[in-house]
C-alpha atoms as a PDB file:
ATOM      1  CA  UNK A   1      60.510  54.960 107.774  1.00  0.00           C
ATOM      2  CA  UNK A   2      57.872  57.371 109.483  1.00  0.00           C
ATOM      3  CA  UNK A   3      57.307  60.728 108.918  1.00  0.00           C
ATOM      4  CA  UNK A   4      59.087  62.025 112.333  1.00  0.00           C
ATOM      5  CA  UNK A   5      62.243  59.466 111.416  1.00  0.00           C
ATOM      6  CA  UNK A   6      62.372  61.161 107.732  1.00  0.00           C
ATOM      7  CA  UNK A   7      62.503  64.712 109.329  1.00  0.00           C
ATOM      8  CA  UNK A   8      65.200  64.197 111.914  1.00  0.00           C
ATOM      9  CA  UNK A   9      67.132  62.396 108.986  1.00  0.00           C
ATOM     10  CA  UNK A  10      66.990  65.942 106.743  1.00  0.00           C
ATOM     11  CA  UNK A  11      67.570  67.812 109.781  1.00  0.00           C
ATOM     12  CA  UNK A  12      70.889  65.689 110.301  1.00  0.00           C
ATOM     13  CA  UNK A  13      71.238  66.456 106.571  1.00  0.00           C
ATOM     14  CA  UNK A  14      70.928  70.344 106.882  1.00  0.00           C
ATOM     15  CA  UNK A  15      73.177  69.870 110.105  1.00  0.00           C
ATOM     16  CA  UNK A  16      76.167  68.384 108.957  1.00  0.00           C
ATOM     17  CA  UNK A  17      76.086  70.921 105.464  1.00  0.00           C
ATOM     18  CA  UNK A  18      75.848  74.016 107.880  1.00  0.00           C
ATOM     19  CA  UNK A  19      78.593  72.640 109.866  1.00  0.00           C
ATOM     20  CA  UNK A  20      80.707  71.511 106.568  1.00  0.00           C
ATOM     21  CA  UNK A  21      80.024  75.314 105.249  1.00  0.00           C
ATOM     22  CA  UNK A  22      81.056  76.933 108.257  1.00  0.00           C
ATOM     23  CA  UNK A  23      84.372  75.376 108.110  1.00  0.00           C
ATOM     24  CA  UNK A  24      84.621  76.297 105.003  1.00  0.00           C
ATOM     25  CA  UNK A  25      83.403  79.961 104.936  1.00  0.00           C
ATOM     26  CA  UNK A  26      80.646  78.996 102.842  1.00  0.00           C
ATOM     27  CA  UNK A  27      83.451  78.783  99.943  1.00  0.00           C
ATOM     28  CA  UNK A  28      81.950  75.846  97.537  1.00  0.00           C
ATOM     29  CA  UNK A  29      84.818  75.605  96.005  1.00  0.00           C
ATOM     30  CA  UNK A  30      87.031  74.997  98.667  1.00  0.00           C
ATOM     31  CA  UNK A  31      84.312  72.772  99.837  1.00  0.00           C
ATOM     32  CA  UNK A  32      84.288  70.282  96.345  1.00  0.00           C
ATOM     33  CA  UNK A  33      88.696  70.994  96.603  1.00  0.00           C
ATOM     34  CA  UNK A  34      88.367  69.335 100.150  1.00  0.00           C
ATOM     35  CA  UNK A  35      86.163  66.305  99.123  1.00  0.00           C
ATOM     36  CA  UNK A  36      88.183  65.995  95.808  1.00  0.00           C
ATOM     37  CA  UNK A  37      90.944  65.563  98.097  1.00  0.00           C
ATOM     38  CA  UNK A  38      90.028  63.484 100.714  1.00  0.00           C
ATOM     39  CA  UNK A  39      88.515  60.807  97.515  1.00  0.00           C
ATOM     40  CA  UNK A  40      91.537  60.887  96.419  1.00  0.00           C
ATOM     41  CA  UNK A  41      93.484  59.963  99.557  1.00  0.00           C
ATOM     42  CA  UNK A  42      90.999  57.280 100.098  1.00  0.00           C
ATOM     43  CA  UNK A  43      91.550  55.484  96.752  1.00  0.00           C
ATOM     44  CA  UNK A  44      87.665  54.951  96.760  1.00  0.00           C
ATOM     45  CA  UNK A  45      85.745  56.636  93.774  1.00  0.00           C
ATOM     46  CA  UNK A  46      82.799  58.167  94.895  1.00  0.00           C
ATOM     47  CA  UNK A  47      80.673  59.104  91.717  1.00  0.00           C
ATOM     48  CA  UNK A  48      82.120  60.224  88.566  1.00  0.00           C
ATOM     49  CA  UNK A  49      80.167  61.972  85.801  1.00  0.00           C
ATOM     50  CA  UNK A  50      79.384  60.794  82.391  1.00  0.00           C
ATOM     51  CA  UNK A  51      79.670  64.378  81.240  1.00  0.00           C
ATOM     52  CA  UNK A  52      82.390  66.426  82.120  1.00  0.00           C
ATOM     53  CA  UNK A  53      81.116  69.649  84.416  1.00  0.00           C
ATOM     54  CA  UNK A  54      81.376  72.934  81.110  1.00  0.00           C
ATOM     55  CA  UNK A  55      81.333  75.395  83.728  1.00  0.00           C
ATOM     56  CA  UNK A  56      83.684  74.516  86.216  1.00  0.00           C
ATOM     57  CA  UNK A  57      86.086  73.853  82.642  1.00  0.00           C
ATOM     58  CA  UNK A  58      85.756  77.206  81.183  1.00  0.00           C
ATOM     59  CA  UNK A  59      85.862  78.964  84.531  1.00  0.00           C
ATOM     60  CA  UNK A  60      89.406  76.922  85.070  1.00  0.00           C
ATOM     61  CA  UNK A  61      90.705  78.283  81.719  1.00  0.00           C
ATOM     62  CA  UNK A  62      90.099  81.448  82.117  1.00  0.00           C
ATOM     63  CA  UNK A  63      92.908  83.722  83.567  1.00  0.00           C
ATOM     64  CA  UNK A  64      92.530  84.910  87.112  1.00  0.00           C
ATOM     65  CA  UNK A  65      90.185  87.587  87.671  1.00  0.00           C
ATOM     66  CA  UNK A  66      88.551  87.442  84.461  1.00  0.00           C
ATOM     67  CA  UNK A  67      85.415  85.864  83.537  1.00  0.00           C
ATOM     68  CA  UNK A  68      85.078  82.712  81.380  1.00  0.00           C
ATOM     69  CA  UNK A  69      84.631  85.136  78.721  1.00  0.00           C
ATOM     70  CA  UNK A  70      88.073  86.106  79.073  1.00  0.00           C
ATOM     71  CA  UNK A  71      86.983  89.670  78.873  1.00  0.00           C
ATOM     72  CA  UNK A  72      87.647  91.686  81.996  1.00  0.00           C
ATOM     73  CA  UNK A  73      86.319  94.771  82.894  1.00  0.00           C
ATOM     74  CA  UNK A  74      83.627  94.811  80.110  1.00  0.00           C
ATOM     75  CA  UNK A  75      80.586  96.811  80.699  1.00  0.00           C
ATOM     76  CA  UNK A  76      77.168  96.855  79.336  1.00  0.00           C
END
């Protein structure tokens, strides 16, 4: 692959996330909700982690509005 052929490929790239983010209103998580959903539909597993994502766990846990310390409205 040349040079010239590798750029237009990461401009496709950059093309198709701007377009994907615009649908989406640049929400990521309504973004990873859509692709969740559309693996599932497809019965095809894409990738699946060894290691479960601690973030996106502790930020499901955690009541609405509230942080995944579970303390809202704190202040330093």
């Amino acid at each position: 692959m040349t040079s010239r052929n590798a750029d237009l490929v990461i401009e496709e790239i950059h093309q198709t996330r701007e377009k994907i983010s615009a649908r989406f209103g640049g929400n990521i998580a309504a973004i990873a909700e859509d692709a969740a959903r559309r693996q599932m539909e497809s019965k095809h597993l894409i990738w699946r982690s060894n290691k479960p994502n601690e973030a996106l766990q502790s930020s499901r846990s955690a009541p609405k509005g509230q942080g995944s310390s579970g303390k809202a409205g704190t202040a330093a």
